[in-house]
Protein backbone atom coordinates (compact mmCIF):
# COMPACT_ATOMS: atom_id res chain seq x y z
CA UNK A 1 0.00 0.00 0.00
CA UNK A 2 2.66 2.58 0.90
CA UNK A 3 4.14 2.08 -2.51
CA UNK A 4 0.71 2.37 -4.25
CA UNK A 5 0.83 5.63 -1.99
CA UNK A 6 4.39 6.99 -3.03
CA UNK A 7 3.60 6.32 -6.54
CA UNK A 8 0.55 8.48 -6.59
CA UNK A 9 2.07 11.13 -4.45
CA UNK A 10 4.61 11.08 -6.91
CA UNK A 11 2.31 11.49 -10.06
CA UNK A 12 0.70 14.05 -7.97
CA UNK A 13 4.06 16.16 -7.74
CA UNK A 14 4.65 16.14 -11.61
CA UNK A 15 1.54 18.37 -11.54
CA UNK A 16 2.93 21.16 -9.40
CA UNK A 17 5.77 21.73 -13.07
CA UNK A 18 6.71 25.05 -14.65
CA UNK A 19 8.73 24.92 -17.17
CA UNK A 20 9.14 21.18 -16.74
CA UNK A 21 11.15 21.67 -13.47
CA UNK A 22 9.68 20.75 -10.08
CA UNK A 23 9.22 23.70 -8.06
CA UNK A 24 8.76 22.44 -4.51
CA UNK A 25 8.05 18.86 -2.70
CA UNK A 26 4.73 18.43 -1.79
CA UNK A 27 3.97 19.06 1.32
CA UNK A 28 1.33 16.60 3.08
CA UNK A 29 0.30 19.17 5.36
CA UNK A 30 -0.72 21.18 2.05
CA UNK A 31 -2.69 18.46 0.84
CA UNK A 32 -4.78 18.56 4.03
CA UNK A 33 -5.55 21.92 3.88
CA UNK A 34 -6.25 21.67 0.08
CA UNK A 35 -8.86 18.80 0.25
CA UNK A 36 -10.46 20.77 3.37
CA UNK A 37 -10.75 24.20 1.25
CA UNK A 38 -12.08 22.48 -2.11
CA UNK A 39 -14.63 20.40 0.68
CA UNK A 40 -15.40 23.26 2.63
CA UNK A 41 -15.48 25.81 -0.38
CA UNK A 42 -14.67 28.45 1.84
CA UNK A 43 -11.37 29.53 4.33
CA UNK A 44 -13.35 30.07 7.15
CA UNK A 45 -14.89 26.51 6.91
CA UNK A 46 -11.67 25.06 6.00
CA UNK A 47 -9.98 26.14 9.00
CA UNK A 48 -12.98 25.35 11.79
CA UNK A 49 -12.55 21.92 10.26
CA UNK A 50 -8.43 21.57 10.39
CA UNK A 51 -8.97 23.84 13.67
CA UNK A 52 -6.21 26.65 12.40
CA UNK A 53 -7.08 30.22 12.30
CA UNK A 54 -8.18 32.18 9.84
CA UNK A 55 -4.74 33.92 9.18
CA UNK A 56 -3.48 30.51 8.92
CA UNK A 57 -5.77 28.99 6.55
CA UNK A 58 -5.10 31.71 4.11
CA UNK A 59 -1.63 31.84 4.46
CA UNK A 60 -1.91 28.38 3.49
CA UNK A 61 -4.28 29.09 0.45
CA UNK A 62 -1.56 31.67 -0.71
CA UNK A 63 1.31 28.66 -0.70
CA UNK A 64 -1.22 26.48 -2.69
CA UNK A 65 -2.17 29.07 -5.16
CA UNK A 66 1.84 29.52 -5.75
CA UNK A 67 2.78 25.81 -6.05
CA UNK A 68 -0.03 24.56 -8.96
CA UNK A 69 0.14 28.36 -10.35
CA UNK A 70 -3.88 28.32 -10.01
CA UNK A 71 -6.50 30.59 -8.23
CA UNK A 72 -7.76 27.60 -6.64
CA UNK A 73 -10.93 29.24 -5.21
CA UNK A 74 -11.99 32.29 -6.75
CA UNK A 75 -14.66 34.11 -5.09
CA UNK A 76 -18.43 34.64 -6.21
CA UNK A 77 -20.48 36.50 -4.76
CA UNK A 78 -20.71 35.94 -0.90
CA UNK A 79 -19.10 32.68 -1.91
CA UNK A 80 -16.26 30.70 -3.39
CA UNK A 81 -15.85 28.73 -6.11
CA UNK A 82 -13.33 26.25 -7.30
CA UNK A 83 -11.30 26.46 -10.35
CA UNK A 84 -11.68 23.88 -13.11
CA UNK A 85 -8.29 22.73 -12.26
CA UNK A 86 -9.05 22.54 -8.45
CA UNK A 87 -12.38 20.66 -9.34
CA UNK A 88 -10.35 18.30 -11.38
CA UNK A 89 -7.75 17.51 -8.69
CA UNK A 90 -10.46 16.96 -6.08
CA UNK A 91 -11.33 13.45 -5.50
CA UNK A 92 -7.22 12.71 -6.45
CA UNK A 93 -6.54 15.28 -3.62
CA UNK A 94 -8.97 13.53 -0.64
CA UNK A 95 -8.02 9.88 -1.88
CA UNK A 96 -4.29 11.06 -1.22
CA UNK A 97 -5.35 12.58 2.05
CA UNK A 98 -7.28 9.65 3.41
CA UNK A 99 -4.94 6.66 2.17
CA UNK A 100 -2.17 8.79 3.99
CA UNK A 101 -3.91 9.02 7.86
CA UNK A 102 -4.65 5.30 7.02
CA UNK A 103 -0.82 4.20 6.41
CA UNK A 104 -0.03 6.43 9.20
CA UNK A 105 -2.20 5.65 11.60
CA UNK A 106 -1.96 1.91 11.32
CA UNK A 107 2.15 2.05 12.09
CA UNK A 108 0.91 1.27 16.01
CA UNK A 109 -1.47 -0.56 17.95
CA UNK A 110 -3.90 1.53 20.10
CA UNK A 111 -3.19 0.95 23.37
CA UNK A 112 -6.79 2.51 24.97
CA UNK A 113 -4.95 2.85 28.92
CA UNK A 114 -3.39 5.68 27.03
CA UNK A 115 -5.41 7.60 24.86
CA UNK A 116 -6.82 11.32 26.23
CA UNK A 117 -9.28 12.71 23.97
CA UNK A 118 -12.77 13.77 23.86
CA UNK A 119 -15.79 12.55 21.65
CA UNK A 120 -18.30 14.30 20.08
CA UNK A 121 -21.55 12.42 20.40
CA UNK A 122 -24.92 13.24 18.41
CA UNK A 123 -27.93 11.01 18.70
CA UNK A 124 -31.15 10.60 18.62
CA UNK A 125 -32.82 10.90 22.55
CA UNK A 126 -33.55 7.45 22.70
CA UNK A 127 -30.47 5.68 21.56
CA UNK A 128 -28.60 7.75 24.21
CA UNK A 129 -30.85 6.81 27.03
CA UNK A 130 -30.88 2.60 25.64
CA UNK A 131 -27.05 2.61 25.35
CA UNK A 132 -24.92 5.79 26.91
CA UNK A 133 -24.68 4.42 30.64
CA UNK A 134 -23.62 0.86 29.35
CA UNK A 135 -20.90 2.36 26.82
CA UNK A 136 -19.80 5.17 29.16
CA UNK A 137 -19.26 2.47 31.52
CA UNK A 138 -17.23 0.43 29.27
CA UNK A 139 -15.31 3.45 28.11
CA UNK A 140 -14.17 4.38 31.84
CA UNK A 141 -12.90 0.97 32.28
CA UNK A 142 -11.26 0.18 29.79
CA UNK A 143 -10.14 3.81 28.18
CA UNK A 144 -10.37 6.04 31.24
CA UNK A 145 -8.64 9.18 29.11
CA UNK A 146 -11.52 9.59 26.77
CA UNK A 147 -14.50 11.37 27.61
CA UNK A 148 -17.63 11.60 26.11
CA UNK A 149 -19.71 14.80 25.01
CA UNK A 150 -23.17 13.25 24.27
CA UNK A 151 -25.09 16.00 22.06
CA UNK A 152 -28.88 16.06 21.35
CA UNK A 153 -29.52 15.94 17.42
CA UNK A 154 -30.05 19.22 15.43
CA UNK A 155 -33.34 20.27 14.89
CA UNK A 156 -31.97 21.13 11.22
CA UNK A 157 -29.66 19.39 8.87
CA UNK A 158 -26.04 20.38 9.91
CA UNK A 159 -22.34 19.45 8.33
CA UNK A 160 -21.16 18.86 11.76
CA UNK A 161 -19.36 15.90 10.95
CA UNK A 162 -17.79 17.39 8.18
CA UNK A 163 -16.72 20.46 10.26
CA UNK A 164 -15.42 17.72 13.08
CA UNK A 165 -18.08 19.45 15.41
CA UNK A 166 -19.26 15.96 15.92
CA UNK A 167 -17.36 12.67 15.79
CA UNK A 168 -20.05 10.13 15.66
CA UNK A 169 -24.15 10.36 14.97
CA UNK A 170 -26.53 8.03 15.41
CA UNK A 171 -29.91 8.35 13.98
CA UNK A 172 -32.43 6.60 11.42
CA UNK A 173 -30.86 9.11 8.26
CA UNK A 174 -28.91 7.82 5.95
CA UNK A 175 -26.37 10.65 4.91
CA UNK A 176 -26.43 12.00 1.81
CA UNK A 177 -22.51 12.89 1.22
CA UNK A 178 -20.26 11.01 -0.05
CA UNK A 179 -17.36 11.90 2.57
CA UNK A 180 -19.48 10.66 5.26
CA UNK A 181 -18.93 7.02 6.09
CA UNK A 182 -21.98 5.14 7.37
CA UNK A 183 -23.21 2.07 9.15
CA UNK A 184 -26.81 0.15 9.67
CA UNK A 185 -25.92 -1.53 13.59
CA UNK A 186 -29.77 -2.48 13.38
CA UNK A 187 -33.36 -2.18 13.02
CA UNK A 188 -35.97 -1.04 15.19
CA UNK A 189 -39.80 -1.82 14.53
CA UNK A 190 -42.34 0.95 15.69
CA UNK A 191 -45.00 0.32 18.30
CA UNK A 192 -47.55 1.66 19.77
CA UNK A 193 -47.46 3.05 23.59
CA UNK A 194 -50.07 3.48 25.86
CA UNK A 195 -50.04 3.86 30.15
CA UNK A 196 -50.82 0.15 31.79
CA UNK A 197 -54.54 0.91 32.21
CA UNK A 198 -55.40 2.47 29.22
CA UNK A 199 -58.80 2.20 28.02
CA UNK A 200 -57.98 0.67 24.68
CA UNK A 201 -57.20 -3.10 25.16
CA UNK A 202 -57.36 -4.50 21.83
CA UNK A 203 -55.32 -1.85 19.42
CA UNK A 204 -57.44 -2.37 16.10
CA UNK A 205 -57.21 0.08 13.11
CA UNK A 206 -60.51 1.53 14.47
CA UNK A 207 -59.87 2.28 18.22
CA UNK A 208 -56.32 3.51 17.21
CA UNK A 209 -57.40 6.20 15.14
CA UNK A 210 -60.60 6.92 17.18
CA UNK A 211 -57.82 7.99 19.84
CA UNK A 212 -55.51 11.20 20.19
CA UNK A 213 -52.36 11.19 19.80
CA UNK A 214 -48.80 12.48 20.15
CA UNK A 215 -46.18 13.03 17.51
CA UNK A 216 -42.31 12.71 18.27
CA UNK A 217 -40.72 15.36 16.33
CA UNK A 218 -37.12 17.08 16.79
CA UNK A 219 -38.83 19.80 14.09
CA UNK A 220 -42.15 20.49 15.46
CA UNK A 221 -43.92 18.30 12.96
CA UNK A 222 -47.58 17.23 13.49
CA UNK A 223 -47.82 14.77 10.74
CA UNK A 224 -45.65 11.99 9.66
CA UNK A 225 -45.11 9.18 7.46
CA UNK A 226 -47.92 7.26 9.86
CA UNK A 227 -50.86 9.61 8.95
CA UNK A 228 -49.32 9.52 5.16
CA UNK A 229 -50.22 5.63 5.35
CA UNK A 230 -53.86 6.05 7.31
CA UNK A 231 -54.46 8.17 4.43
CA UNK A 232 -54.07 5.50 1.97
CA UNK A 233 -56.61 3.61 3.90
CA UNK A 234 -58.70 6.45 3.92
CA UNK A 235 -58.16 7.14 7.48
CA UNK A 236 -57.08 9.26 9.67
CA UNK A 237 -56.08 10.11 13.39
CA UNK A 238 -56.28 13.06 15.48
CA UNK A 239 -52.76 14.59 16.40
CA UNK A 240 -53.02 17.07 19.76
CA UNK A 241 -49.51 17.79 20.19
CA UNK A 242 -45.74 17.61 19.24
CA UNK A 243 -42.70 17.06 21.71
CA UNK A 244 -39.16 16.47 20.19
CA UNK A 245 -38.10 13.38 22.05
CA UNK A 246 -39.56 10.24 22.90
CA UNK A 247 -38.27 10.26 25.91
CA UNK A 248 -40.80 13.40 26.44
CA UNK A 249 -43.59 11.58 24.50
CA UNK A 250 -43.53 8.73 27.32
CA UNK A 251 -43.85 10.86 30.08
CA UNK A 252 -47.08 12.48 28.49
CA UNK A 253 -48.69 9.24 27.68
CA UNK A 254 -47.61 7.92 31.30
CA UNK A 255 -50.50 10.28 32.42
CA UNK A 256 -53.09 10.58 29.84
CA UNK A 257 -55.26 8.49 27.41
CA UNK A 258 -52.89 9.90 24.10
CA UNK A 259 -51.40 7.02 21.94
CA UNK A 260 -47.65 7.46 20.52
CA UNK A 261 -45.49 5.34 18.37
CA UNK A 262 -42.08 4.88 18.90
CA UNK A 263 -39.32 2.63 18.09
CA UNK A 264 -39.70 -0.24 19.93
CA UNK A 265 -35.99 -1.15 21.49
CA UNK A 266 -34.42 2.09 21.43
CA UNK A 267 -37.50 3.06 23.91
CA UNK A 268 -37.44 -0.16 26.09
CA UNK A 269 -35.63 1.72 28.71
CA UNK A 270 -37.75 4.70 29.74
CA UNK A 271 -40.77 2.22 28.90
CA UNK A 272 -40.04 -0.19 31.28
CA UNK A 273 -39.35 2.63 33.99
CA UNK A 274 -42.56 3.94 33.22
CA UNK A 275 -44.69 0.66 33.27
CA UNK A 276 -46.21 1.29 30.16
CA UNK A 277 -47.95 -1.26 27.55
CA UNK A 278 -46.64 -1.78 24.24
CA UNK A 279 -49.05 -2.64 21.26
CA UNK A 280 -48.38 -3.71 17.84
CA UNK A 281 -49.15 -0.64 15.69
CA UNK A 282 -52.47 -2.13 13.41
CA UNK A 283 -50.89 -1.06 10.19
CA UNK A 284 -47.71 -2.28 7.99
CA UNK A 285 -44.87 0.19 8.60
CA UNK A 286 -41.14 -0.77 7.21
CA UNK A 287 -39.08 -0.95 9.96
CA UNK A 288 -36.45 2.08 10.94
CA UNK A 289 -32.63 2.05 10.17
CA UNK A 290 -30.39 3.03 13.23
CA UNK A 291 -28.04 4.27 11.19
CA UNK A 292 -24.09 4.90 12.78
CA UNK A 293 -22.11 7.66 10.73
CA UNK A 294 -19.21 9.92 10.87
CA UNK A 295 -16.48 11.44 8.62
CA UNK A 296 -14.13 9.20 6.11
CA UNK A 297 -11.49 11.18 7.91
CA UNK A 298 -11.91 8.61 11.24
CA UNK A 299 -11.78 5.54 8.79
CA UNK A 300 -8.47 5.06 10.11
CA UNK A 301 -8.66 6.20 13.19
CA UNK A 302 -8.17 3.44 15.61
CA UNK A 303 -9.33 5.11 19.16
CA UNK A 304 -12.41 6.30 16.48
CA UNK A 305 -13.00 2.80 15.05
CA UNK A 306 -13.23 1.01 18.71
CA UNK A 307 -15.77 3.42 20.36
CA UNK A 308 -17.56 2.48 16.86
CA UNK A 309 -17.64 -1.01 17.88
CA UNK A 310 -18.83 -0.68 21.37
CA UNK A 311 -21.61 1.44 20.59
CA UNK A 312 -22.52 -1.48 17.72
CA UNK A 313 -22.34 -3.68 19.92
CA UNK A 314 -24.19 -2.42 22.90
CA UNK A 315 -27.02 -1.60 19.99
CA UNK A 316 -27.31 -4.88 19.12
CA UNK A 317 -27.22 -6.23 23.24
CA UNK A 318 -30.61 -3.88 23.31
CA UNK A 319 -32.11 -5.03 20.00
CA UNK A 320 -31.67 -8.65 21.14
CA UNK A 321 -33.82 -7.98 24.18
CA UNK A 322 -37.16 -5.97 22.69
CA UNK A 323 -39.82 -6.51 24.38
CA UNK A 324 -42.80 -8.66 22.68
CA UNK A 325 -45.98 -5.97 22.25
CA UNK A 326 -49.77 -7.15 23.30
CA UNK A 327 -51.96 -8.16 21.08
């Protein structure tokens, strides 16, 4: 691999020629800062990502520009926009950058006693509550330097793993770029909750939507992909309010008659606490990813690529123990 590496690094410096003489060895540290700019499309997003000032980051822009002999970014507007040379270079550029941290970072074994750093965590409110005390306990025993900064998810679509604002999300999205790296670690079937004596024994189509209901929403929504189905069947149900966790949504139903789906393992916590009954929602609903994903630039990264697996694996100890809903 390292030669497959030197090779292209090599081809890579025959493009920074004038006059068919090499002007100056590459320098990796250029190549990171040039596949975060042409990402980024901006300094100031280049160097939150690389975490380098401003000053820095444009310094840096200034050495590229002189080395390929090429504007690089060229600003439009309130933005900036690559060259066609730049755009050309681009994937060559982040392939470079990312088979480089791998060779490098695989020249040692991890030894976790050792490793100090912080994590970024994003996920959805109930994956946090099913598997954060089991994983922070694993992480204090057997990597006590690494802490853990569990985050809520955004109530809008962010590029927080791109910016290295967060290291790791965990959700039921799929991610849309292709720098993100991603993982399914399971699926989760919705169900429906109601307190222990709720009226409604039998949960047919008809006494589910003859009952009010909740919505889980990080966005405010009142209407989801369940009253899109209903609708199909010509029904419908009647929605009274929004809350933007589940966690939330429990505590309502806990004292009320209102109905709310929710995943059915991620939830098994907080609904065993609460002593609620599960039901199995009365229509056909695929089931939901939980979906693991962070930046191509932790491929590598073998403190990154551990805390991976232990979360993995303590979603799949949860998944293995859903609870079977009432008929």
């Amino acid at each position: 691999m390292l030669s497959t590496l030197e090779a292209r690094l090599h081809d890579y410096k025959c493009m920074f020629v004038r006059n068919n003489m090499i002007v100056v060895h590459v320098d990796l540290n250029l190549l990171k800062a040039l596949d975060a700019l042409l990402e980024e499309g901006s300094v100031v997003g280049a160097a939150d990502r690389l975490h380098l000032t401003q000053p820095a980051m444009s310094r840096a822009l200034a050495r590229i520009r002189r080395v390929m002999n090429d504007q690089v970014l060229v600003r439009s507007g309130h933005t900036m926009t690559p060259t066609p040379r730049a755009t050309a270079v681009r994937e060559q550029v982040h392939a470079l950058v990312q088979q480089a941290h791998t060779i490098l970072a695989a020249e040692h074994e991890i030894d976790l006693a050792t490793v100090e750093r912080a994590f970024t965590l994003s996920w959805h409110d109930a994956i946090t509550t099913a598997i954060g005390p089991r994983l922070l306990a694993t992480v204090t025993q057997q990597a006590p330097g690494i802490q853990l900064r569990l985050l809520a998810e955004s109530s809008t679509d962010t590029n927080d793993l791109r910016h290295g604002r967060v290291d790791l999300e965990i959700g039921a999205t799929t991610p849309g770029q292709s720098d993100i790296s991603h993982m399914t670690a399971a699926h989760d079937r919705l169900v429906v909750v109601t307190r222990r004596d709720h009226p409604i024994a039998d949960m047919t189509l008809e006494n589910y939507t003859a009952a009010q209901h909740l919505t889980v929403s990080r966005r405010g929504r009142l209407h989801d992909r369940i009253d899109e189905t209903l609708a199909e069947h010509g029904r419908r149900r009647t929605v009274v309010a929004t809350v933007p966790t589940s966690t939330s949504a429990l505590h309502f139903v806990q004292h009320s008659d209102l109905l709310v789906v929710v995943p059915e393992f991620m939830s098994r916590p907080a609904i065993g606490d609460l002593g609620l009954r599960v039901h199995r929602l009365p229509i056909e609903l695929a089931p939901v990813p939980v979906i693991m994903a962070w930046h191509q630039r932790y491929d590598g990264d073998r403190a990154h690529a551990w805390l991976r697996s232990q979360a993995a694996m303590e979603i799949e100890k949860v998944a293995a123990h859903a609870f079977s809903p009432e008929q």
